[in-house]
C-alpha atoms as a PDB file:
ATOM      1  CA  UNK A   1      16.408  23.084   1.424  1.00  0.00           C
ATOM      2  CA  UNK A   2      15.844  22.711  -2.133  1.00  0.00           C
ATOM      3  CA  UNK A   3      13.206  20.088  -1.515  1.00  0.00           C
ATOM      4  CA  UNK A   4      11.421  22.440   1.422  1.00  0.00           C
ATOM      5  CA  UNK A   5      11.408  25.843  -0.967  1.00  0.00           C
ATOM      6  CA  UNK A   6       9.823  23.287  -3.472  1.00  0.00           C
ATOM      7  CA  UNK A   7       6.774  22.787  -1.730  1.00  0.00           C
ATOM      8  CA  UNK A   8       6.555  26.174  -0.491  1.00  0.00           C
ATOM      9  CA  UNK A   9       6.418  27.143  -3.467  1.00  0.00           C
ATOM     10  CA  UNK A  10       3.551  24.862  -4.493  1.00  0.00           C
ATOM     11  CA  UNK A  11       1.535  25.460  -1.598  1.00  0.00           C
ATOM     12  CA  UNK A  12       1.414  29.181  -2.250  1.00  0.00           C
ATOM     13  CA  UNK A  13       0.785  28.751  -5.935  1.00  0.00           C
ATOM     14  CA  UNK A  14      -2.392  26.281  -4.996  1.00  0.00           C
ATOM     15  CA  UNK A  15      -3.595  27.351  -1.672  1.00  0.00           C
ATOM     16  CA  UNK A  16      -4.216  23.316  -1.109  1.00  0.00           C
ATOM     17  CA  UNK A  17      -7.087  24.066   0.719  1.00  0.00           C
ATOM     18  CA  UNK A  18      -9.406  23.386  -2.552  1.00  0.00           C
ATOM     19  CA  UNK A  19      -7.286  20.578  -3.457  1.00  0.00           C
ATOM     20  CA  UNK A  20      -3.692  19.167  -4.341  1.00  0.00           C
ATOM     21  CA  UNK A  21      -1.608  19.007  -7.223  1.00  0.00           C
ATOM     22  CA  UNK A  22       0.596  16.060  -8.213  1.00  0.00           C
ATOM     23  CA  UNK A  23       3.416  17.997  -7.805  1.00  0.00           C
ATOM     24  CA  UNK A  24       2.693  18.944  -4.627  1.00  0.00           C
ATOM     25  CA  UNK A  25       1.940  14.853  -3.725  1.00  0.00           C
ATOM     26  CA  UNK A  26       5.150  13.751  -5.567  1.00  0.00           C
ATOM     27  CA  UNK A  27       7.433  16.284  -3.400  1.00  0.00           C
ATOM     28  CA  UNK A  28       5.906  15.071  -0.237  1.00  0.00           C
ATOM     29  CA  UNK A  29       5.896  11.065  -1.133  1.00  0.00           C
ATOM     30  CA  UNK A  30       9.520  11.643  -2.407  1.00  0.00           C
ATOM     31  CA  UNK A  31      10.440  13.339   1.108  1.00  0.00           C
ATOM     32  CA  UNK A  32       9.093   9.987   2.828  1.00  0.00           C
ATOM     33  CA  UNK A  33      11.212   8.118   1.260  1.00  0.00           C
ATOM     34  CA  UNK A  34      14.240  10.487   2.161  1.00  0.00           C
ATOM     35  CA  UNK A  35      13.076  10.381   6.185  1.00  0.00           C
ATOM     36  CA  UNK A  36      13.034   6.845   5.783  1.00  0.00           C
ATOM     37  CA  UNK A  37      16.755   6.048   4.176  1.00  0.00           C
ATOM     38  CA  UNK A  38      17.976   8.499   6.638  1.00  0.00           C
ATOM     39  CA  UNK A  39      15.883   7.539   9.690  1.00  0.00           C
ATOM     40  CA  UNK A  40      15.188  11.483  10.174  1.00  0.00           C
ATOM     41  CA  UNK A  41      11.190  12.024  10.622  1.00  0.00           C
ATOM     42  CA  UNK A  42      12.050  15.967  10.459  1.00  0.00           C
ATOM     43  CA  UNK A  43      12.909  15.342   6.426  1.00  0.00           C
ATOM     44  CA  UNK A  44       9.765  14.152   5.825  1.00  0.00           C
ATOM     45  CA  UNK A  45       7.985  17.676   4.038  1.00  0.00           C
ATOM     46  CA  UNK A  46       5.905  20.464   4.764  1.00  0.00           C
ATOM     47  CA  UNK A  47       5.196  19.625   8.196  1.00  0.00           C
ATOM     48  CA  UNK A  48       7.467  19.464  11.098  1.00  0.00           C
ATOM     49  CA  UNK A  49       7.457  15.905  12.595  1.00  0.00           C
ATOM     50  CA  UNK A  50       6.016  17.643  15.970  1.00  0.00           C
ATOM     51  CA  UNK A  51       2.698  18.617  14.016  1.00  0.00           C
ATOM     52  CA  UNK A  52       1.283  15.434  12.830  1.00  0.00           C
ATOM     53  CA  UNK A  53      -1.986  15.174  14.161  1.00  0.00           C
ATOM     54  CA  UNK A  54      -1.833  11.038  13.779  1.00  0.00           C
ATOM     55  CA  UNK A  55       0.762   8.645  13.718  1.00  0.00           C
ATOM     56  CA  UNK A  56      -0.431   5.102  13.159  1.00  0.00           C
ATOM     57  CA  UNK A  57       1.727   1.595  12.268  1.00  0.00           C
ATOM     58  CA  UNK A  58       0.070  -1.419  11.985  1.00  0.00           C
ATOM     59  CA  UNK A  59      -3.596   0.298  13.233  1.00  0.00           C
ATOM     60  CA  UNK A  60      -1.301   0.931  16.783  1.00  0.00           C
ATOM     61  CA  UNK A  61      -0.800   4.737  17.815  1.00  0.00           C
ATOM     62  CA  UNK A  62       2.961   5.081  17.284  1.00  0.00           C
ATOM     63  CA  UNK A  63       5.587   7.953  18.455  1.00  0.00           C
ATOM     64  CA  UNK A  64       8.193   8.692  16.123  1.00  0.00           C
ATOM     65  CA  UNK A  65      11.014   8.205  18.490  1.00  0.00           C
ATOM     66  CA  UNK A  66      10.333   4.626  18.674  1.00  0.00           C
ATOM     67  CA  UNK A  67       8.471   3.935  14.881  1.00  0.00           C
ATOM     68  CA  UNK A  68       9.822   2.756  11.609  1.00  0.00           C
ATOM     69  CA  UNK A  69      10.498   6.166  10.618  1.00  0.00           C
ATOM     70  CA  UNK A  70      13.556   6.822  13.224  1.00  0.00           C
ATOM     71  CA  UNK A  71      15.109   3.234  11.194  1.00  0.00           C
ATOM     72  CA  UNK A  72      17.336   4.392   8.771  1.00  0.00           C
ATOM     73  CA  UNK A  73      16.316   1.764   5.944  1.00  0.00           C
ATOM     74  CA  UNK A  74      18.094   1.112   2.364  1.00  0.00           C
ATOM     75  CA  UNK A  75      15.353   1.366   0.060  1.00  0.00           C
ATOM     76  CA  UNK A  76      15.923  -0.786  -3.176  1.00  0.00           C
ATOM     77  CA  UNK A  77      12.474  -0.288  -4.664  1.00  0.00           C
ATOM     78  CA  UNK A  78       9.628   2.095  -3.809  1.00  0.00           C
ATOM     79  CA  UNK A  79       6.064   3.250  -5.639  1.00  0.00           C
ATOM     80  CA  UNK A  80       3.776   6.004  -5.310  1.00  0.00           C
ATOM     81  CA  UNK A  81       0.606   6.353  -5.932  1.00  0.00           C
ATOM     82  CA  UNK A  82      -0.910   9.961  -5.650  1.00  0.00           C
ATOM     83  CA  UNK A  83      -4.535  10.878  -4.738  1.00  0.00           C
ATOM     84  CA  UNK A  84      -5.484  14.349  -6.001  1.00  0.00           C
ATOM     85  CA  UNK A  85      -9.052  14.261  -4.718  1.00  0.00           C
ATOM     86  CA  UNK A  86      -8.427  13.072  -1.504  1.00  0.00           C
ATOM     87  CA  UNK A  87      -5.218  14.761  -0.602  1.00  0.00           C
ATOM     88  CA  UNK A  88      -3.386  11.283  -0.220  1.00  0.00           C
ATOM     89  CA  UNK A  89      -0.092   9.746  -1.232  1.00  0.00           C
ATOM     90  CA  UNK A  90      -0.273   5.902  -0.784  1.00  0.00           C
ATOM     91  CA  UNK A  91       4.131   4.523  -1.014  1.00  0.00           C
ATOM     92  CA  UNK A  92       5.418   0.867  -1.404  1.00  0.00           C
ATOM     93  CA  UNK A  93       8.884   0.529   0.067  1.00  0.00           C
ATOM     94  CA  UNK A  94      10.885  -2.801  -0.274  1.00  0.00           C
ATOM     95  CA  UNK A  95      14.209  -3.103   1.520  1.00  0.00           C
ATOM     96  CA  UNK A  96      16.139  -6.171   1.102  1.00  0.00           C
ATOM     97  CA  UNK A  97      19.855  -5.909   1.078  1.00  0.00           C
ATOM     98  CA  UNK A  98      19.818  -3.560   4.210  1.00  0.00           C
ATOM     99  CA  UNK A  99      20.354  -5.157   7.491  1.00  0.00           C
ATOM    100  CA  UNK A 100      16.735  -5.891   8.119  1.00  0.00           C
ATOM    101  CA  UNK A 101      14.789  -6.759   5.569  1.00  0.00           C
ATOM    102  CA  UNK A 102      11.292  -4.563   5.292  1.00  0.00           C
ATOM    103  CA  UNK A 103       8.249  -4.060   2.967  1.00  0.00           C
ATOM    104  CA  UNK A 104       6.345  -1.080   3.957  1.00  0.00           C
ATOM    105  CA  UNK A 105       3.159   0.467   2.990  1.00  0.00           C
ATOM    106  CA  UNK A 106       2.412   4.336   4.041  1.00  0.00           C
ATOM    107  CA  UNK A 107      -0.495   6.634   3.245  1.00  0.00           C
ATOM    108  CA  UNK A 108       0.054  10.111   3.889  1.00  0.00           C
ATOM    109  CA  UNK A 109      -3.084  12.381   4.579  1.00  0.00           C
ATOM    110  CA  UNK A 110      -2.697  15.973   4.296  1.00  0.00           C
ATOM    111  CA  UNK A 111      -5.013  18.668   5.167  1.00  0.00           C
ATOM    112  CA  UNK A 112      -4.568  22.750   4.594  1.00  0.00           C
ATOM    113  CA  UNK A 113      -1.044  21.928   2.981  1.00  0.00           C
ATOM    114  CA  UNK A 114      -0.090  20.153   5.923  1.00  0.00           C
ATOM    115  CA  UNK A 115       0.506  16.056   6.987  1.00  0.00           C
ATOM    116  CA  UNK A 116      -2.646  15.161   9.308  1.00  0.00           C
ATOM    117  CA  UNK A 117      -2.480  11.415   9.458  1.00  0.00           C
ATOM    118  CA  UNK A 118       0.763   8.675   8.744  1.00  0.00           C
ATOM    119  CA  UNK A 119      -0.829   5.734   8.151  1.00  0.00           C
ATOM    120  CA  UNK A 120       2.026   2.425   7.791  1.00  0.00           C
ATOM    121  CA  UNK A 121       1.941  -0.986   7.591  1.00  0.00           C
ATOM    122  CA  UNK A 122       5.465  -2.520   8.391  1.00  0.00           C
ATOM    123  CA  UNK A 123       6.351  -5.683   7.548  1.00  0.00           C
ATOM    124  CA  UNK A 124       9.620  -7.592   8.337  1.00  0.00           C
ATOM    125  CA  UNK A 125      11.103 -11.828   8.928  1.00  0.00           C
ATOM    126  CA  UNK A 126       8.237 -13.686  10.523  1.00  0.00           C
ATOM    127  CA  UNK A 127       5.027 -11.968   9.352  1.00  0.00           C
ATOM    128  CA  UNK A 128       2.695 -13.375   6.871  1.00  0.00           C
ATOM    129  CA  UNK A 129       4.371 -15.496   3.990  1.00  0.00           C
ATOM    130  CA  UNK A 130       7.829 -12.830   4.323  1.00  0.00           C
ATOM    131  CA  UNK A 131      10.126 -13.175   1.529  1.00  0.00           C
ATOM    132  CA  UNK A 132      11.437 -10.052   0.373  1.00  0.00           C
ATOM    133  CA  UNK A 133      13.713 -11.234  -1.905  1.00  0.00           C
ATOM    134  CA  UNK A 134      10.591 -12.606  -3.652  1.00  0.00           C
ATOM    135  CA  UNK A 135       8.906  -9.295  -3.195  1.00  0.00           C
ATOM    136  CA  UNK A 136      11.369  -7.464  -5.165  1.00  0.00           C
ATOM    137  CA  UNK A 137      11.992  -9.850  -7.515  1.00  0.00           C
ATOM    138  CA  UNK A 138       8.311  -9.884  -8.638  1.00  0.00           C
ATOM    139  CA  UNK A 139       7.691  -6.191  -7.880  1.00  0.00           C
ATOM    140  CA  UNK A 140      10.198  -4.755 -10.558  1.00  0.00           C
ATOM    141  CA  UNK A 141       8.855  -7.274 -13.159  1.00  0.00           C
ATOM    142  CA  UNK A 142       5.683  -5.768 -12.503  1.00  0.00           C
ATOM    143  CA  UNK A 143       4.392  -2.711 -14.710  1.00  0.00           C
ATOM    144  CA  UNK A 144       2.413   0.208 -13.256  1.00  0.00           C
ATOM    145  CA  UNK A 145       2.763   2.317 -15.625  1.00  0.00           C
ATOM    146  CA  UNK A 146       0.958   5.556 -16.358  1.00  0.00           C
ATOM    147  CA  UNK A 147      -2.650   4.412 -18.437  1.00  0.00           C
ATOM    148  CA  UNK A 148      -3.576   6.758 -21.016  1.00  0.00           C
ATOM    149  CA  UNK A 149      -5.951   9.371 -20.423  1.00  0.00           C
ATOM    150  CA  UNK A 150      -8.840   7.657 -22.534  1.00  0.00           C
ATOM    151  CA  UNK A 151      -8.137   4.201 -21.401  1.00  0.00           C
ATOM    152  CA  UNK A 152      -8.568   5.285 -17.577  1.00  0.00           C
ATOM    153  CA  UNK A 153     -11.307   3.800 -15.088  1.00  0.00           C
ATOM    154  CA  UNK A 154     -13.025   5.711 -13.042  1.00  0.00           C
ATOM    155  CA  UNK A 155     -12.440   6.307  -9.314  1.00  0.00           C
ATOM    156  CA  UNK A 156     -15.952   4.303  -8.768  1.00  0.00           C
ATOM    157  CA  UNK A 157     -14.599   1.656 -11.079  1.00  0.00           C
ATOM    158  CA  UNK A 158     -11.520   1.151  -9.069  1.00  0.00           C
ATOM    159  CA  UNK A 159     -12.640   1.193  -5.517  1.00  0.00           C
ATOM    160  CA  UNK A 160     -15.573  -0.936  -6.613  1.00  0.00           C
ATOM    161  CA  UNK A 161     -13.280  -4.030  -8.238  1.00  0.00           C
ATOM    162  CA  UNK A 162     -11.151  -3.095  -5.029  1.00  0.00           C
ATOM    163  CA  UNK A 163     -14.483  -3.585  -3.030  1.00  0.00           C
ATOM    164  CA  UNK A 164     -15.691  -6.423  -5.103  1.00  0.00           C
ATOM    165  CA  UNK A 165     -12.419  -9.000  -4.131  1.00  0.00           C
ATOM    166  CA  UNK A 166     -12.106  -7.473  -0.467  1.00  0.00           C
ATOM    167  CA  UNK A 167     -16.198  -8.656   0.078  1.00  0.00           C
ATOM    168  CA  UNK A 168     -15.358 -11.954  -1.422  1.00  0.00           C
ATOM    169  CA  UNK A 169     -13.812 -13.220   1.483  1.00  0.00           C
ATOM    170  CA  UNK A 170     -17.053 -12.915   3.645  1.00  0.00           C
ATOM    171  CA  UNK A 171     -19.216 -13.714   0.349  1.00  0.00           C
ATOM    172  CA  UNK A 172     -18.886 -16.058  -2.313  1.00  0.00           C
ATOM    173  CA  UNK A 173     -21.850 -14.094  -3.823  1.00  0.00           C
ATOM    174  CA  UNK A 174     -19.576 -11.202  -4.974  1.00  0.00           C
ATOM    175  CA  UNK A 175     -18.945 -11.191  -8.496  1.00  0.00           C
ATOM    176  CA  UNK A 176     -15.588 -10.113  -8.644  1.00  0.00           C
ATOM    177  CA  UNK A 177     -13.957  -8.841 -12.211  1.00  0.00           C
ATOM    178  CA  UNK A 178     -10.956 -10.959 -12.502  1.00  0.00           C
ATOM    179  CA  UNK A 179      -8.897  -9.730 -15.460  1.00  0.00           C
ATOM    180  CA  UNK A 180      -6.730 -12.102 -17.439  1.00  0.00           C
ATOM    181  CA  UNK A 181      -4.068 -12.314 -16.268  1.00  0.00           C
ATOM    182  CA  UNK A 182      -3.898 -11.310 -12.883  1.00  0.00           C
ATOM    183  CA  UNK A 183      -1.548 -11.965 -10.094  1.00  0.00           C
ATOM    184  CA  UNK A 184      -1.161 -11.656  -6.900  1.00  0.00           C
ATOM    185  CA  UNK A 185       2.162 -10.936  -4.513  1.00  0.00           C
ATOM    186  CA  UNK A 186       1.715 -11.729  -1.027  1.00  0.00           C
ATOM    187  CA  UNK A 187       3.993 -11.404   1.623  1.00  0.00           C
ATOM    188  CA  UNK A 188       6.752 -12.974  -1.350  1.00  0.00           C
ATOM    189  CA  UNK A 189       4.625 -15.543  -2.610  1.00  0.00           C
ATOM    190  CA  UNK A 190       3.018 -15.167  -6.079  1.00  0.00           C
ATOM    191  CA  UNK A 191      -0.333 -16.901  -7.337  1.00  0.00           C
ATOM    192  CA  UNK A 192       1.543 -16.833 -11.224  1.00  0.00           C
ATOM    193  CA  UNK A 193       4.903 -17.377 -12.703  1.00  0.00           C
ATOM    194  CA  UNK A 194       4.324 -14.005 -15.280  1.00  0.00           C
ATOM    195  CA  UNK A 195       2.647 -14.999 -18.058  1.00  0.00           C
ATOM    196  CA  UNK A 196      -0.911 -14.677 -19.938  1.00  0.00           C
ATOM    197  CA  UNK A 197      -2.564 -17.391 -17.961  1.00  0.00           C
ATOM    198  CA  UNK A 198      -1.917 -16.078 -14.070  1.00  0.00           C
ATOM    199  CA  UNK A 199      -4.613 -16.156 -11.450  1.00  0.00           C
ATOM    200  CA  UNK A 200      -5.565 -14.088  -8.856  1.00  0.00           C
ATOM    201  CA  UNK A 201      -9.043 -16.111  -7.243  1.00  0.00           C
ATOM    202  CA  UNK A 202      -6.848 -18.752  -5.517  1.00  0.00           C
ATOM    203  CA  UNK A 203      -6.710 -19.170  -2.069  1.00  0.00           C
ATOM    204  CA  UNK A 204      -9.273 -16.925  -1.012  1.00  0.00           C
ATOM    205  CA  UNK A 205     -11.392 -18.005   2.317  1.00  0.00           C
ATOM    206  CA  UNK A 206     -14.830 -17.931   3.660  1.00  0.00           C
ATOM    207  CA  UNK A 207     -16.165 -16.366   6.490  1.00  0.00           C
ATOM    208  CA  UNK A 208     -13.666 -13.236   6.951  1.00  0.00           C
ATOM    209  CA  UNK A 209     -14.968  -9.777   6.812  1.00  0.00           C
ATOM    210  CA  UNK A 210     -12.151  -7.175   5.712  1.00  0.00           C
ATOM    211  CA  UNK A 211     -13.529  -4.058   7.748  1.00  0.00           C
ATOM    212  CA  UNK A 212     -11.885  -0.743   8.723  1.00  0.00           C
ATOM    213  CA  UNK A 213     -10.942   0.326   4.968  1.00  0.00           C
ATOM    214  CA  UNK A 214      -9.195   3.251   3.935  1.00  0.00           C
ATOM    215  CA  UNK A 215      -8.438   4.334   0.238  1.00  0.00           C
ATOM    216  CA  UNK A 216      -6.016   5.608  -1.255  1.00  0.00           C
ATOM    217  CA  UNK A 217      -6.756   6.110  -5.523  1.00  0.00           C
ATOM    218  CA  UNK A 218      -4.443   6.855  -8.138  1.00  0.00           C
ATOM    219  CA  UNK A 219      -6.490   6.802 -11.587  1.00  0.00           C
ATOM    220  CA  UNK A 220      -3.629   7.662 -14.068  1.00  0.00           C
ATOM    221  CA  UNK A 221      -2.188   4.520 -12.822  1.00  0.00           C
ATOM    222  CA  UNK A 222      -5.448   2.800 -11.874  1.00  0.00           C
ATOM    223  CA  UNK A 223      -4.196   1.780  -8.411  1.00  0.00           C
ATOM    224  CA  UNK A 224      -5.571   1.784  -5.605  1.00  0.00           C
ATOM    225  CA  UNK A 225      -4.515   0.814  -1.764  1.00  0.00           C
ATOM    226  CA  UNK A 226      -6.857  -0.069   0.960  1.00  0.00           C
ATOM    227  CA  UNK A 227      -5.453  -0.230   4.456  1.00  0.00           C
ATOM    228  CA  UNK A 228      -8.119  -2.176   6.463  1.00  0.00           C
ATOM    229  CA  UNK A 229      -8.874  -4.782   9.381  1.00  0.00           C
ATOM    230  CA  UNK A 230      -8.377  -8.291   8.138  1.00  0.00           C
ATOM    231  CA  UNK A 231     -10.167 -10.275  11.118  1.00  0.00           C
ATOM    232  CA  UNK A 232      -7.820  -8.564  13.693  1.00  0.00           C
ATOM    233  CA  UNK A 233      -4.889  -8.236  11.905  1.00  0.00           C
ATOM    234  CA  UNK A 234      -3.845  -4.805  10.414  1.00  0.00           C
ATOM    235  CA  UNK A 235      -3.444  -5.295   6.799  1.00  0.00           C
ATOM    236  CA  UNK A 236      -2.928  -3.441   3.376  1.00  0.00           C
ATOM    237  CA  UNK A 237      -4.145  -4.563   0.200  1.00  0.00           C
ATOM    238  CA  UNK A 238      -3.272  -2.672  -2.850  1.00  0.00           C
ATOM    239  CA  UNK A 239      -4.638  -3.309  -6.203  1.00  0.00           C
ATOM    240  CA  UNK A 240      -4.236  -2.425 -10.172  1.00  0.00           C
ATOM    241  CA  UNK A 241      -6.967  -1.914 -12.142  1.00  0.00           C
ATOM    242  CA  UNK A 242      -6.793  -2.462 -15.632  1.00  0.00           C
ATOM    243  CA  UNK A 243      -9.977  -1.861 -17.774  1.00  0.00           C
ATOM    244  CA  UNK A 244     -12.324  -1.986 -15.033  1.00  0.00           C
ATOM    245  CA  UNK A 245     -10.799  -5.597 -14.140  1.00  0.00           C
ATOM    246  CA  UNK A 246      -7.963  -6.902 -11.657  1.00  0.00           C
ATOM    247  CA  UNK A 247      -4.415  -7.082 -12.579  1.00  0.00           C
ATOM    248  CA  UNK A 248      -2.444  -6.889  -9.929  1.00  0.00           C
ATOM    249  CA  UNK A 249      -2.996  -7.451  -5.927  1.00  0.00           C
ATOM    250  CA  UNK A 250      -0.309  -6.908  -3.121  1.00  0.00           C
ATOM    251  CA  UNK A 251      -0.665  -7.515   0.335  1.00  0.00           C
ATOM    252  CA  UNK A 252       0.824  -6.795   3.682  1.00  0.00           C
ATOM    253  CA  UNK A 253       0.051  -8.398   7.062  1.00  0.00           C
ATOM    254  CA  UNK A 254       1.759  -8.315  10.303  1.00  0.00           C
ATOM    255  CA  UNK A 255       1.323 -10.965  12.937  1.00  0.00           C
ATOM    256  CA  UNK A 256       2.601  -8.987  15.566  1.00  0.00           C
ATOM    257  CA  UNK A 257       4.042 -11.970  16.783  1.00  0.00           C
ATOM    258  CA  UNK A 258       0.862 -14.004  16.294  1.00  0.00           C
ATOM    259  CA  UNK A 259       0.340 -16.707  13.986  1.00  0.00           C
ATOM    260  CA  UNK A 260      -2.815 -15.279  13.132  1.00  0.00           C
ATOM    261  CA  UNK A 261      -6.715 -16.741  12.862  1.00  0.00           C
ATOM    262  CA  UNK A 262      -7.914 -20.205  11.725  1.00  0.00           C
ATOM    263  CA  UNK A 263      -9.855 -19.553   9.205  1.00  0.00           C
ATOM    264  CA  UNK A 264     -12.427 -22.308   8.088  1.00  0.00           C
ATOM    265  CA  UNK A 265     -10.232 -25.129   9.928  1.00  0.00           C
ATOM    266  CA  UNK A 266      -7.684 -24.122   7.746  1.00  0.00           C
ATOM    267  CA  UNK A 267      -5.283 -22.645  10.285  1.00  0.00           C
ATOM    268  CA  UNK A 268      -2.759 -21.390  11.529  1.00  0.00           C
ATOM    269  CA  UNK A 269      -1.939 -18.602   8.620  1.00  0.00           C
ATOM    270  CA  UNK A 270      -5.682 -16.487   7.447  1.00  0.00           C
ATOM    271  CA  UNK A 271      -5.647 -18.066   4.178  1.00  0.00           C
ATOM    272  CA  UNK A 272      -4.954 -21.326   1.950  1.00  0.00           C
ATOM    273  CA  UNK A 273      -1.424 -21.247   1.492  1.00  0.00           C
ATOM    274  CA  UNK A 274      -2.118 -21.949  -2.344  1.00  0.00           C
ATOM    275  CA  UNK A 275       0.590 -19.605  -3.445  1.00  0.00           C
ATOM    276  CA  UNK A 276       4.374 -20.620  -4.153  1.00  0.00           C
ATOM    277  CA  UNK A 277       7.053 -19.117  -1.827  1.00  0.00           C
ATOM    278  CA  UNK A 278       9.769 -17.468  -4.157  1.00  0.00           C
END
């Protein structure tokens, strides 16, 4: 109730049709994560669960009686990035000492003050490189922190070093602003082991375009997550941006029981496995 009068509160005070405050973003990302460990779409805030205009889980239309969302999962670590301009909250949820192990990814749309559009990539055992115990393990070393005010990229600046390594897989052309370090944590697996001399540009095909994107930008923490088509897989691929350069990269694919494209005679998985397993 408290949680409800909250937001209330904040769409009165900002009309949200001009735009969003943080507060406003943090509320409603903080109420995802309370559906979620309950399993109860209806606490997920302002909207009722009955008003959604889109429900989507791995680029499938889903109904909440039978998506991730009616799974009561224990979180044990979770992010949020929060996109004033667009009216977008973009969430990393890692589950691994529940009964099923998860990592999530959800981007919440809103429009007038309300949800319009869920937006989830679920990942569990079996999809690309899984290992959530090496997820969470490199996650919480990881530092997003806030970046001060006069060290901060643009929104340009991140979607285009975003841009820049998503292009690279469909051409080698791309210059693409690698910072020093940079890592990357996919499905578990991690291109570094922490330290000053990590790499992100390992492993990276040729031939795949990475279509279908859809942003979610966070400049105070200069993240950003791009939900996209990766051949014909659904995919996420979030990024930190440091200094108009690369510092961090996580991914999400399911296989939806596939063992996904060749790519380049390099089958089965869609890349190189050139990272380690944790």
């Amino acid at each position: 109730m408290m949680l409800h009068t909250l937001l209330l509160a904040a769409l009165s005070s900002t009309g949200l049709a001009a735009g969003c405050t943080r507060e406003f973003l943090q509320a409603s990302a903080d109420s995802l994560l309370a559906a979620q460990a309950a399993g109860d779409p209806s606490l997920l805030k302002p909207a009722p669960a009955e008003a959604f205009a889109a429900y989507n889980e791995n680029q499938k239309t889903a109904a909440f009686k039978t998506g991730i969302l009616k799974t009561a999962v224990k979180i044990d670590h979770s992010r949020h990035s929060l996109d004033t301009t667009q009216c977008a909250t973009y969430t990393e949820i890692i589950s691994a000492s529940g009964p099923k192990p998860y990592v999530i990814g959800v981007q919440l749309w809103f429009t007038d003050g309300a949800v319009s559009k869920i937006d989830s990539i679920v990942t569990s055992t079996g999809d690309w490189l899984f290992n959530v115990t090496g997820t969470l393990s490199w996650a919480r070393k990881e530092a997003w922190d806030v970046i001060a005010a006069e060290k901060r990229d643009t929104r340009a600046v991140i979607q285009a070093a975003a841009d820049a390594y998503l292009d690279i897989f469909s051409d080698k052309k791309v210059v693409v602003p690698w910072g020093k370090p940079c890592a990357r944590l996919e499905g578990g697996a991690y291109t570094g082991n922490g330290g000053p001399n990590d790499r992100c540009d390992v492993g990276i095909p040729d031939g795949v375009k990475l279509t279908n994107r859809r942003y979610v930008i966070d400049e105070t923490v200069g993240a950003v997550d791009v939900m996209l088509t990766f051949a014909s897989l659904a995919d996420s691929h979030e990024f930190r941006v440091e200094g108009g350069k690369l510092r961090f990269v996580h991914t999400m694919t399911p296989m939806g029981g596939s063992r996904g494209p060749t790519v380049g005679g390099k089958g089965p998985g869609r890349r190189r496995r050139t990272t380690v397993p944790m």
